[in-house]
PDB file of N, CA and C in Angstrom:
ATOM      1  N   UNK A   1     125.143 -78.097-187.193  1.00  0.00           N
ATOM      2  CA  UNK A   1     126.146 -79.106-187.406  1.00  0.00           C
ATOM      3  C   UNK A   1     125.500 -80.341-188.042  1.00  0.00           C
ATOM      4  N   UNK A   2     126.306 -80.621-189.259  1.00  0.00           N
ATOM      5  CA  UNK A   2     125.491 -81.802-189.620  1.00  0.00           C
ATOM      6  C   UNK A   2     125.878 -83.383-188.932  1.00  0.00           C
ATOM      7  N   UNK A   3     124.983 -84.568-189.005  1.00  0.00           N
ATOM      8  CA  UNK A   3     124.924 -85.458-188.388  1.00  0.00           C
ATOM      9  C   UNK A   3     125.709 -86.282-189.148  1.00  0.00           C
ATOM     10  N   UNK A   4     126.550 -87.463-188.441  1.00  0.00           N
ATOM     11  CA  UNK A   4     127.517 -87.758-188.564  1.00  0.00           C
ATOM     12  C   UNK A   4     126.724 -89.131-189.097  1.00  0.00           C
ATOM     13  N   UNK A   5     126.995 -90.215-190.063  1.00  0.00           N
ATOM     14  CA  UNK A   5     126.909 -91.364-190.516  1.00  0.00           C
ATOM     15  C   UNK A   5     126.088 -92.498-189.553  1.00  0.00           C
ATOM     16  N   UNK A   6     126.871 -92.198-187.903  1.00  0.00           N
ATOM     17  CA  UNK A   6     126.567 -93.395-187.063  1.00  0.00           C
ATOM     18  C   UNK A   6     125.336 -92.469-186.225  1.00  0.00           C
ATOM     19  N   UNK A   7     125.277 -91.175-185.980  1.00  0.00           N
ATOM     20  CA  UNK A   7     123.946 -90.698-185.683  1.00  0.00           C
ATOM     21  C   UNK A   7     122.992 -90.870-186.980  1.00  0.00           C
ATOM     22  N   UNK A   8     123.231 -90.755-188.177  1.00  0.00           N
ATOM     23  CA  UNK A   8     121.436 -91.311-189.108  1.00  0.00           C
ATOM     24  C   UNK A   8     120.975 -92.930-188.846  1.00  0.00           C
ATOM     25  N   UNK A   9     122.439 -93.013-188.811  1.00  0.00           N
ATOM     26  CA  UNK A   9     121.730 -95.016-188.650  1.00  0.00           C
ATOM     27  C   UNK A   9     121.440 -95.224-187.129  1.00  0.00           C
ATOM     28  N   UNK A  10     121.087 -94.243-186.283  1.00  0.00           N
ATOM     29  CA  UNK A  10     120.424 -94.681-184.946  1.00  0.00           C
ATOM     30  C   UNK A  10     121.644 -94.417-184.170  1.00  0.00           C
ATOM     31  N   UNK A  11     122.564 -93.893-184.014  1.00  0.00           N
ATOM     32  CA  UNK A  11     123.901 -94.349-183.210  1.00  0.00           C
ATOM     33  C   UNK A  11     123.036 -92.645-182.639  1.00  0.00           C
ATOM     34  N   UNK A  12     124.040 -93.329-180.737  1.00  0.00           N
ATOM     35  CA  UNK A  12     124.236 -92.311-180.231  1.00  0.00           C
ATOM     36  C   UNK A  12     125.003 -91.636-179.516  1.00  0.00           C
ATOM     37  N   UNK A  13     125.570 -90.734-179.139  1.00  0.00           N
ATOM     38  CA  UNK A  13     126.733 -90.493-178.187  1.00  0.00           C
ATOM     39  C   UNK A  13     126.464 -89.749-177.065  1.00  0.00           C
ATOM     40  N   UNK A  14     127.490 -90.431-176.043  1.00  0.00           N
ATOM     41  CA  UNK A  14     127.604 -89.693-174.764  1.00  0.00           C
ATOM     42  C   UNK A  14     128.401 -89.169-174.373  1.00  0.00           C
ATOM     43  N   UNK A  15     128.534 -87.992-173.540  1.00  0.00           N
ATOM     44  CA  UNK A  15     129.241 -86.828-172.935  1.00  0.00           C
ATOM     45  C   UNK A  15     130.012 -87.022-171.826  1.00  0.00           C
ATOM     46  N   UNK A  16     131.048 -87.701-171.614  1.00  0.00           N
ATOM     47  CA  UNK A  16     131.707 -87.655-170.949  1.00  0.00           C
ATOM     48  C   UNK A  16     133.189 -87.152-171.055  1.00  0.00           C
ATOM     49  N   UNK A  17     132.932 -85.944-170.126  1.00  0.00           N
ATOM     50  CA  UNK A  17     134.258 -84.605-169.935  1.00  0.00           C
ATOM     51  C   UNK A  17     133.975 -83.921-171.328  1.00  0.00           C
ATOM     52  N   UNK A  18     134.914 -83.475-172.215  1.00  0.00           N
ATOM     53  CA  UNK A  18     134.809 -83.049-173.462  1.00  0.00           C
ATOM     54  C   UNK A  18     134.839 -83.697-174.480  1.00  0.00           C
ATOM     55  N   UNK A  19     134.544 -85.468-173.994  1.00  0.00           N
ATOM     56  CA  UNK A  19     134.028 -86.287-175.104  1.00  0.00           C
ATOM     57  C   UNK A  19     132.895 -86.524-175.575  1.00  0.00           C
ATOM     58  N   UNK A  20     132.978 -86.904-176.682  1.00  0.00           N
ATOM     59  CA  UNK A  20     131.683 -87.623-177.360  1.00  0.00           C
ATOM     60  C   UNK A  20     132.225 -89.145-177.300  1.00  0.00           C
ATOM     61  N   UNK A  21     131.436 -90.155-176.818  1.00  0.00           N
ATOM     62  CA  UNK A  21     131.683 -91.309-176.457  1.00  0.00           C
ATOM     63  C   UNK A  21     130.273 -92.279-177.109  1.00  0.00           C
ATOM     64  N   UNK A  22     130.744 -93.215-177.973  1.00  0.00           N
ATOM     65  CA  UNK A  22     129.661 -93.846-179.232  1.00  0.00           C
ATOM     66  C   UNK A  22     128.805 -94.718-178.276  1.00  0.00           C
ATOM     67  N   UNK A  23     127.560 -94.735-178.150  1.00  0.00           N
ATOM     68  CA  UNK A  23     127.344 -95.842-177.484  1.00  0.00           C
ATOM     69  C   UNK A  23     127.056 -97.156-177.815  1.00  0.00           C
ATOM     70  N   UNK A  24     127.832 -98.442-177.589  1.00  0.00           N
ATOM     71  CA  UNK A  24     127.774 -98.896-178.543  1.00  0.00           C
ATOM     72  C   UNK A  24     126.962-100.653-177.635  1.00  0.00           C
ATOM     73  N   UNK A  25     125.725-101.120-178.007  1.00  0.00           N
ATOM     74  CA  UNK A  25     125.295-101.818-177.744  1.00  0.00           C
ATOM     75  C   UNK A  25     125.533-103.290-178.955  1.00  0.00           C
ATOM     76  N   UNK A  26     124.881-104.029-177.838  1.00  0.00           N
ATOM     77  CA  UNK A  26     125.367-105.866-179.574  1.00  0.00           C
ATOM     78  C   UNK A  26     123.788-105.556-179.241  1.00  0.00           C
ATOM     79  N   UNK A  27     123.904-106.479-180.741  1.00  0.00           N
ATOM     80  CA  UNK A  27     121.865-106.643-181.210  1.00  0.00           C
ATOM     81  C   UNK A  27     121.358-108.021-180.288  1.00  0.00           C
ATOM     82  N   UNK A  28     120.513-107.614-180.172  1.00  0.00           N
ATOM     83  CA  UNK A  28     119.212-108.385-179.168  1.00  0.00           C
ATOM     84  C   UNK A  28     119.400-109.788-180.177  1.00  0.00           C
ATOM     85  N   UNK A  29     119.784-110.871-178.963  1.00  0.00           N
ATOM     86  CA  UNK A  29     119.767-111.927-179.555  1.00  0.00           C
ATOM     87  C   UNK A  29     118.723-113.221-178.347  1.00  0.00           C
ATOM     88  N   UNK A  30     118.229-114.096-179.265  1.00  0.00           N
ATOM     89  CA  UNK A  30     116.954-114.863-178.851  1.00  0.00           C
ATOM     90  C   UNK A  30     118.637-115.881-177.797  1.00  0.00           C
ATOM     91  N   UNK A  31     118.263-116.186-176.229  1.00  0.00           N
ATOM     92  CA  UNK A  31     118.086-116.953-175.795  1.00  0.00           C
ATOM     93  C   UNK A  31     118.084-118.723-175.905  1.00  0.00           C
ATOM     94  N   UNK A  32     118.850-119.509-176.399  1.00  0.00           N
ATOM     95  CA  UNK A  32     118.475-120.465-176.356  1.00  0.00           C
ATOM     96  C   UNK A  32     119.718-121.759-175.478  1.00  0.00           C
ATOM     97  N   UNK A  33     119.032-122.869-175.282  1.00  0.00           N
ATOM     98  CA  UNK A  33     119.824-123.384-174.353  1.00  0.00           C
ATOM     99  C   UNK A  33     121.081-123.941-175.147  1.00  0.00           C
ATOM    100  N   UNK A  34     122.570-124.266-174.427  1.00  0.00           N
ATOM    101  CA  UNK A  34     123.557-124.223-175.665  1.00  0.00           C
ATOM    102  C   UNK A  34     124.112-125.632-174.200  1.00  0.00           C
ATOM    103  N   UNK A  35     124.273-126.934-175.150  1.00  0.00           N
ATOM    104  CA  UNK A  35     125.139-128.201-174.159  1.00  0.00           C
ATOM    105  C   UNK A  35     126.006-128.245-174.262  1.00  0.00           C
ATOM    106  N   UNK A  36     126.662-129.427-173.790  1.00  0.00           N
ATOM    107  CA  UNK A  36     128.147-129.648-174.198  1.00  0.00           C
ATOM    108  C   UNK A  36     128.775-129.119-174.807  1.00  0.00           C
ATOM    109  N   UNK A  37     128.387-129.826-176.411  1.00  0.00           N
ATOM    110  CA  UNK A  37     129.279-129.717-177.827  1.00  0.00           C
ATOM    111  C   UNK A  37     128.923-128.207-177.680  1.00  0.00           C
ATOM    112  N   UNK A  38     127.992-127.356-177.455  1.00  0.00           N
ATOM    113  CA  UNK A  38     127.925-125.959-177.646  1.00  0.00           C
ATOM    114  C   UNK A  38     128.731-125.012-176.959  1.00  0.00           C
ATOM    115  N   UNK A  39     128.997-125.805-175.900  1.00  0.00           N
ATOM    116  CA  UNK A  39     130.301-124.944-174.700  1.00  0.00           C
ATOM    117  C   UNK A  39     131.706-125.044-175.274  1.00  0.00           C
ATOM    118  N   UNK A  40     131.710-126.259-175.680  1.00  0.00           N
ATOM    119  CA  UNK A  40     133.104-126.902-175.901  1.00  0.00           C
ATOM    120  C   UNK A  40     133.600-126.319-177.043  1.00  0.00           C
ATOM    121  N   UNK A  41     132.378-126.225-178.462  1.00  0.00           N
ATOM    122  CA  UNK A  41     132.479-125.047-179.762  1.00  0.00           C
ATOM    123  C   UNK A  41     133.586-123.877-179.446  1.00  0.00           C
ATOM    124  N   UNK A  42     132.038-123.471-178.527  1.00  0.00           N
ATOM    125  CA  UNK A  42     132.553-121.844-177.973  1.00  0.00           C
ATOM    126  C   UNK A  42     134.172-121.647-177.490  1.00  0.00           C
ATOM    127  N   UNK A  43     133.783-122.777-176.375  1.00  0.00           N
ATOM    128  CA  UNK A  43     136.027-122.693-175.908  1.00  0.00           C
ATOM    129  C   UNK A  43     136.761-122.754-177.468  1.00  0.00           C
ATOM    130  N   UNK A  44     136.697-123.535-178.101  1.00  0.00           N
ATOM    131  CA  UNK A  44     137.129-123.424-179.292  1.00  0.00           C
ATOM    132  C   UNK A  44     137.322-122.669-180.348  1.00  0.00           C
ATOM    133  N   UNK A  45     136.392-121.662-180.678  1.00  0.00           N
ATOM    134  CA  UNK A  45     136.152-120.519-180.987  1.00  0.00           C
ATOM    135  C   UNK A  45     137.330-119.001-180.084  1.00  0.00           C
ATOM    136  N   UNK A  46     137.079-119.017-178.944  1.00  0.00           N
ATOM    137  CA  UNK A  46     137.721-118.094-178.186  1.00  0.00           C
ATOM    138  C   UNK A  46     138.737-118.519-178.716  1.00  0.00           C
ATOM    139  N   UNK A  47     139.105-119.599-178.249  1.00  0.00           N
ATOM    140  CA  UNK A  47     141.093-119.978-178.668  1.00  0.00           C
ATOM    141  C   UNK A  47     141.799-119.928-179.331  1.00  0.00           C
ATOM    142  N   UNK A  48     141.058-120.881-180.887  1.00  0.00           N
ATOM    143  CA  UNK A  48     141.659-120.859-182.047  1.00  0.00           C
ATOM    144  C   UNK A  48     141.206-120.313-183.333  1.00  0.00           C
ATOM    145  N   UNK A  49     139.592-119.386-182.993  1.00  0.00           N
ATOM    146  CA  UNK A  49     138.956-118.774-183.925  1.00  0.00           C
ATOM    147  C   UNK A  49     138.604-117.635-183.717  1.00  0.00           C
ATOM    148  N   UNK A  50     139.664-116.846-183.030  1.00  0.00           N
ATOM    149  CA  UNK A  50     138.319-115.450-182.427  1.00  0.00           C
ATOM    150  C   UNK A  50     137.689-114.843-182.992  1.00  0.00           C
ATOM    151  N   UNK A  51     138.500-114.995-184.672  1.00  0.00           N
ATOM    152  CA  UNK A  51     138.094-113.923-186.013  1.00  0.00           C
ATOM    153  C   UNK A  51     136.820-114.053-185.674  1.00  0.00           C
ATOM    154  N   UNK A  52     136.220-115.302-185.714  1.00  0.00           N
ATOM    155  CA  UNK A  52     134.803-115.815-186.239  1.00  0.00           C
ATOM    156  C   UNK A  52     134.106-115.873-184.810  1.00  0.00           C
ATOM    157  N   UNK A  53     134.698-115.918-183.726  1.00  0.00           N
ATOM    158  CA  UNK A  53     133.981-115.802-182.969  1.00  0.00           C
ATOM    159  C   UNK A  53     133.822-114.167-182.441  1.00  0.00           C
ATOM    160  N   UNK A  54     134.458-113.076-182.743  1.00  0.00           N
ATOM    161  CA  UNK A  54     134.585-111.725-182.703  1.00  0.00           C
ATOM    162  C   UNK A  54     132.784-111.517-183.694  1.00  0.00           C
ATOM    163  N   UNK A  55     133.028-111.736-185.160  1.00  0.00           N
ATOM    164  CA  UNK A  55     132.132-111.588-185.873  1.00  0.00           C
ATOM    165  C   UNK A  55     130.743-112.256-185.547  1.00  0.00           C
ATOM    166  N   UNK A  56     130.483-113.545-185.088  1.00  0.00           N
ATOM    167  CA  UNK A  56     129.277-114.117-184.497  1.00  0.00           C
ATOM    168  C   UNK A  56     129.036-113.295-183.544  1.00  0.00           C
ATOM    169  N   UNK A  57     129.157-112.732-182.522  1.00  0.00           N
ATOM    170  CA  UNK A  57     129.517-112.119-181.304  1.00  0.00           C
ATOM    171  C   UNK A  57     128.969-110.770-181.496  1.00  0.00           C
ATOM    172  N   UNK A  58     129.310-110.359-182.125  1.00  0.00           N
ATOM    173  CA  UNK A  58     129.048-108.217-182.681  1.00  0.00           C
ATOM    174  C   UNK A  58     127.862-108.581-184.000  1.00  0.00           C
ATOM    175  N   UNK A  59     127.265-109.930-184.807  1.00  0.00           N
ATOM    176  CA  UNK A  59     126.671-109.734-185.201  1.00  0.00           C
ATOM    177  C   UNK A  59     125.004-110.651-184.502  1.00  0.00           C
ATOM    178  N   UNK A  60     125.292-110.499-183.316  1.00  0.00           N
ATOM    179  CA  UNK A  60     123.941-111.114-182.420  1.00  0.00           C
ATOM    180  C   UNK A  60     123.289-112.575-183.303  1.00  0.00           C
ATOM    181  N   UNK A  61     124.858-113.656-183.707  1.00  0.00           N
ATOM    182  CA  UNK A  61     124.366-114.635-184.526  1.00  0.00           C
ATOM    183  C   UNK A  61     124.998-115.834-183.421  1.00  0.00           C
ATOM    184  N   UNK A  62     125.856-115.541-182.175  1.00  0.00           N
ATOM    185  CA  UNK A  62     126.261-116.401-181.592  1.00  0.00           C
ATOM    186  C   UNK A  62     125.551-117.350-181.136  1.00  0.00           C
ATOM    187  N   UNK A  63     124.563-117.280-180.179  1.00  0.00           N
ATOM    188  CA  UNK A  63     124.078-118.452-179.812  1.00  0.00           C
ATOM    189  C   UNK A  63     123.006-119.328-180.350  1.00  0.00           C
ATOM    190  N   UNK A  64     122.695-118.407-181.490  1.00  0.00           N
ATOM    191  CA  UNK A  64     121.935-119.435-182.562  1.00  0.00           C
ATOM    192  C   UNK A  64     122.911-120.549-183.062  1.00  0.00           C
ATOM    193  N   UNK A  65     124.221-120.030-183.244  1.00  0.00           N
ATOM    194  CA  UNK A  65     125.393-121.087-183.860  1.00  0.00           C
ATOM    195  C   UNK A  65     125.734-121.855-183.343  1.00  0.00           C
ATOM    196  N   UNK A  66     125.777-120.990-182.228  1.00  0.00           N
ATOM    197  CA  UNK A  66     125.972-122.741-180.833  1.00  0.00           C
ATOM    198  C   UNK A  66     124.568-123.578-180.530  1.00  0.00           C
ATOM    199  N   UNK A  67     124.039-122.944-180.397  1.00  0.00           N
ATOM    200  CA  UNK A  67     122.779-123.995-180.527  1.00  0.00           C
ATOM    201  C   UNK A  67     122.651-125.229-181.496  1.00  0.00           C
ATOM    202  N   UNK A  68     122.856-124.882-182.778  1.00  0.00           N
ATOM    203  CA  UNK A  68     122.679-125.260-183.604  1.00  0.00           C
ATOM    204  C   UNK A  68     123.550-126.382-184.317  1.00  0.00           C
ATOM    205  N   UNK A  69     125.006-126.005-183.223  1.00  0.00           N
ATOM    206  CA  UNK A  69     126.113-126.992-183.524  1.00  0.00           C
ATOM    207  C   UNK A  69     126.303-128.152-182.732  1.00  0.00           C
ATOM    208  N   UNK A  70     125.410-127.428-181.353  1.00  0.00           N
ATOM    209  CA  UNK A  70     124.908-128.577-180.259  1.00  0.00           C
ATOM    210  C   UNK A  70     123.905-129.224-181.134  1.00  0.00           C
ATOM    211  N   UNK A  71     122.797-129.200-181.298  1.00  0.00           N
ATOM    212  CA  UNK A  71     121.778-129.555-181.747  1.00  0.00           C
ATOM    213  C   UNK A  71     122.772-130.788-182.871  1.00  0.00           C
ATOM    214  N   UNK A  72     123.252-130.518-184.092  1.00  0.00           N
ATOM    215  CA  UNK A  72     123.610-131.218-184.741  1.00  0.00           C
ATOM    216  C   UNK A  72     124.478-132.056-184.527  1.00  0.00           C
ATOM    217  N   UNK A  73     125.236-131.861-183.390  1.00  0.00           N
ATOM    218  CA  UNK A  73     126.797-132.898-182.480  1.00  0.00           C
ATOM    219  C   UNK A  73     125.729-133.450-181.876  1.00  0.00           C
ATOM    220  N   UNK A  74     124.747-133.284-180.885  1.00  0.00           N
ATOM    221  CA  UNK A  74     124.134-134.443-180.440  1.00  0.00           C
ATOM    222  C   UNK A  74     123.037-135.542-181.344  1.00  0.00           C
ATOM    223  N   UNK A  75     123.090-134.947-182.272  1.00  0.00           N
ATOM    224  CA  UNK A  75     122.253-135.999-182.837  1.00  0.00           C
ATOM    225  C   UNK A  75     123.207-136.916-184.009  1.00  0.00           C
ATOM    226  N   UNK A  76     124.509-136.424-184.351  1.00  0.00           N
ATOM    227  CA  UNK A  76     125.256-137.210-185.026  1.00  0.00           C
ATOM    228  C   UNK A  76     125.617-138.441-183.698  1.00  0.00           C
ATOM    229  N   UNK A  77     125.421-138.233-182.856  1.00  0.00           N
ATOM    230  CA  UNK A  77     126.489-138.663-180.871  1.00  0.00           C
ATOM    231  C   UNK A  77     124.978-139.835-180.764  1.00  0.00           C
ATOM    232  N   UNK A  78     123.775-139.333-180.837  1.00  0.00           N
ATOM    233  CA  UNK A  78     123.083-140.720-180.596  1.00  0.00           C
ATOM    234  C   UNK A  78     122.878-141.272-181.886  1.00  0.00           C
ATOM    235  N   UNK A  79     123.274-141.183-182.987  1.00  0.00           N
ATOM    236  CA  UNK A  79     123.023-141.786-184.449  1.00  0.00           C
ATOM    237  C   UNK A  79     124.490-143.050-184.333  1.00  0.00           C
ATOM    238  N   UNK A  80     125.767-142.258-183.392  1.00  0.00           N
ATOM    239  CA  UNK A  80     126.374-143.186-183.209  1.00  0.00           C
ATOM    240  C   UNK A  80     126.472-144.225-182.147  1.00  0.00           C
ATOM    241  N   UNK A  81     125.637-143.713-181.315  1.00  0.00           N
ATOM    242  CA  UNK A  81     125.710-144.704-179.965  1.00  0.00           C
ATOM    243  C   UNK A  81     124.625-145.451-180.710  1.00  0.00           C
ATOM    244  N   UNK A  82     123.278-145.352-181.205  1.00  0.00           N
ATOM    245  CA  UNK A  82     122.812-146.553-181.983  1.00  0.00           C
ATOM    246  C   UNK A  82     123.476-147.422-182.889  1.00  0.00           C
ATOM    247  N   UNK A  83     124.103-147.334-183.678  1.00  0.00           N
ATOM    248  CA  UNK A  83     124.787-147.884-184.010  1.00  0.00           C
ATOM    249  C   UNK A  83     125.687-148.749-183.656  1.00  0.00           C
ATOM    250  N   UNK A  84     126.236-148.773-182.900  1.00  0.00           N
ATOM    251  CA  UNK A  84     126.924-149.279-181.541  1.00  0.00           C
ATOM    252  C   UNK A  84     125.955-150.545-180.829  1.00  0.00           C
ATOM    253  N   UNK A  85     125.028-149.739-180.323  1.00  0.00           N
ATOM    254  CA  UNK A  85     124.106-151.079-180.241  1.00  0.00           C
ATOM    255  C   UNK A  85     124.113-151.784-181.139  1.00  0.00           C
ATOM    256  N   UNK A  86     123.499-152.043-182.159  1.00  0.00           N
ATOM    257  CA  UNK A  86     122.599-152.375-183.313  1.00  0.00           C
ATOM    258  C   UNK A  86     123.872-153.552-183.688  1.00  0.00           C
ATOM    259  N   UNK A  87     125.499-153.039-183.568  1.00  0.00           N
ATOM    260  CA  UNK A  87     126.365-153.702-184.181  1.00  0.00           C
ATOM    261  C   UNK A  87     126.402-154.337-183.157  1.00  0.00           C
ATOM    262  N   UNK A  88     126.202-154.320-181.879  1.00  0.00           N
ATOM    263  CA  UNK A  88     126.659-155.371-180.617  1.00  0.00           C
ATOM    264  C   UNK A  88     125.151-156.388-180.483  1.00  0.00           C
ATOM    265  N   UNK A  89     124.479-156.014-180.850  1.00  0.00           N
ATOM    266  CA  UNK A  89     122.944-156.980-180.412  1.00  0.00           C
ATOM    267  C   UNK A  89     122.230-156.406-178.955  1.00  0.00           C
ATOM    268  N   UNK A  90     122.267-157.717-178.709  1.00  0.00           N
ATOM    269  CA  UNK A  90     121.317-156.928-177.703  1.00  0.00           C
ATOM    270  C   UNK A  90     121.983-156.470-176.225  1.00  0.00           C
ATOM    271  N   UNK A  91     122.874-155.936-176.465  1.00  0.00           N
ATOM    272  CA  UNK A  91     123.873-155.385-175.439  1.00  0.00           C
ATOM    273  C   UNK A  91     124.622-156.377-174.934  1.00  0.00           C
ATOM    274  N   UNK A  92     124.892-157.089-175.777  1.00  0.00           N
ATOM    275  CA  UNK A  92     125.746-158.394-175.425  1.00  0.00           C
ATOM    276  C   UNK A  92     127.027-157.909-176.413  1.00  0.00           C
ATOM    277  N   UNK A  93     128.563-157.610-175.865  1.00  0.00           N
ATOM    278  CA  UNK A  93     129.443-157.708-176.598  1.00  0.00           C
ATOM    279  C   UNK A  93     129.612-158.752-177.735  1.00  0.00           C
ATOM    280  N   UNK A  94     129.698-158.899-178.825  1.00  0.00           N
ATOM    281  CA  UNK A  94     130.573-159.890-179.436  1.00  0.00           C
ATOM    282  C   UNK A  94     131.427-160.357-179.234  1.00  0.00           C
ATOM    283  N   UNK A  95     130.942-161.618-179.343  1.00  0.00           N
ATOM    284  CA  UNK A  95     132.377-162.594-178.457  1.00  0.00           C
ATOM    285  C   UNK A  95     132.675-163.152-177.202  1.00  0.00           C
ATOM    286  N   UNK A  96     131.674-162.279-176.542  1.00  0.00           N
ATOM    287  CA  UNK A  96     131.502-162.737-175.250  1.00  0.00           C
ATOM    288  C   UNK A  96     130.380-163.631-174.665  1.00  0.00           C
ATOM    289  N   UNK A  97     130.336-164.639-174.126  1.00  0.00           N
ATOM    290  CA  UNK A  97     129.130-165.528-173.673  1.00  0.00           C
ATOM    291  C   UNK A  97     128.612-164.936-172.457  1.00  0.00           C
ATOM    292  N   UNK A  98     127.697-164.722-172.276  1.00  0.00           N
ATOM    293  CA  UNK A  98     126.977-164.656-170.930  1.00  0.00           C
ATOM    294  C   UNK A  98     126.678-165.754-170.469  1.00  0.00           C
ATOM    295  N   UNK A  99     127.382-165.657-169.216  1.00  0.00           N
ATOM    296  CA  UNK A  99     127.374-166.286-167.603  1.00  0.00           C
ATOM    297  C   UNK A  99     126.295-167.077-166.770  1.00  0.00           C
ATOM    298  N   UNK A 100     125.830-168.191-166.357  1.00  0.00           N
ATOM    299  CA  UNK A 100     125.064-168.411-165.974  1.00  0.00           C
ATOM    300  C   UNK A 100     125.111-168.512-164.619  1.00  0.00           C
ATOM    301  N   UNK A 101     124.001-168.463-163.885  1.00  0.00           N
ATOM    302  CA  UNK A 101     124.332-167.626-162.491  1.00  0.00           C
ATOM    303  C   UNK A 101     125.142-168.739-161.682  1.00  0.00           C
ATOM    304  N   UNK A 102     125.635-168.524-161.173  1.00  0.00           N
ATOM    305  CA  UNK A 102     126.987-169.558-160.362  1.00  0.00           C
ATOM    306  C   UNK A 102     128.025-170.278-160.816  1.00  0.00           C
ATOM    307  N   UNK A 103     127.979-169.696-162.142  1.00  0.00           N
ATOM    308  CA  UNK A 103     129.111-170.932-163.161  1.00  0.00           C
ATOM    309  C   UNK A 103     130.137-170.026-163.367  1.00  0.00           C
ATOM    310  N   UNK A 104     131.137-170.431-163.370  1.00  0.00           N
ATOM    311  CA  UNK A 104     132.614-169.802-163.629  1.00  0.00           C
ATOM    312  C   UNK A 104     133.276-169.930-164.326  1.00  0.00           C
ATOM    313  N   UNK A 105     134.060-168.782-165.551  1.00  0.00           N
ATOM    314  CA  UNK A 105     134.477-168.907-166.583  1.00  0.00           C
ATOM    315  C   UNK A 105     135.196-169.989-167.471  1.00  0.00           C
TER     316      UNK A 105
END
């Protein structure tokens, strides 16, 4: 009997009752830590993207993407909280006087 397409490329099947049953594993993907913006992606993905999150997912590219979207949301997130400073001084609102100890507005 000749071999079927998904047995040359490594595929294998299992016998259960008078089936042949594909076995079908996702590719070995690296581990890495995924924050916030990387969770919050992901919910996002499930909900309103599954296409793309189906395809990241079956092609062992997911948590590099989330990583990577964390990685880049947190560093746009302190590029803006500096900024923030930088426009307020030295953590003194604009506009506002600081208080001297016992004196009232």
């Amino acid at each position: 009997m000749e071999k079927t397409f998904f047995e040359k490329t490594g595929g294998e099947f299992e016998r259960q009752g008078d089936c042949l049953i594909p076995r079908l594993t996702l590719p070995p993907e690296k581990e890495q830590p995924i924050g916030l913006f990387g969770r919050q992606h992901l919910d996002y993905l499930k909900q309103c993207r599954r296409g793309t999150y189906t395809n990241l997912l079956t092609s062992g590219r997911l948590n590099a993407y989330l990583a990577d979207i964390d990685r880049q949301a947190q560093e746009r997130f302190e590029r803006l909280i500096e900024g923030i400073k930088q426009a307020q001084g030295n953590g003194t609102p604009k506009g506002r006087k600081r208080l001297r100890k016992g004196a009232t507005p």
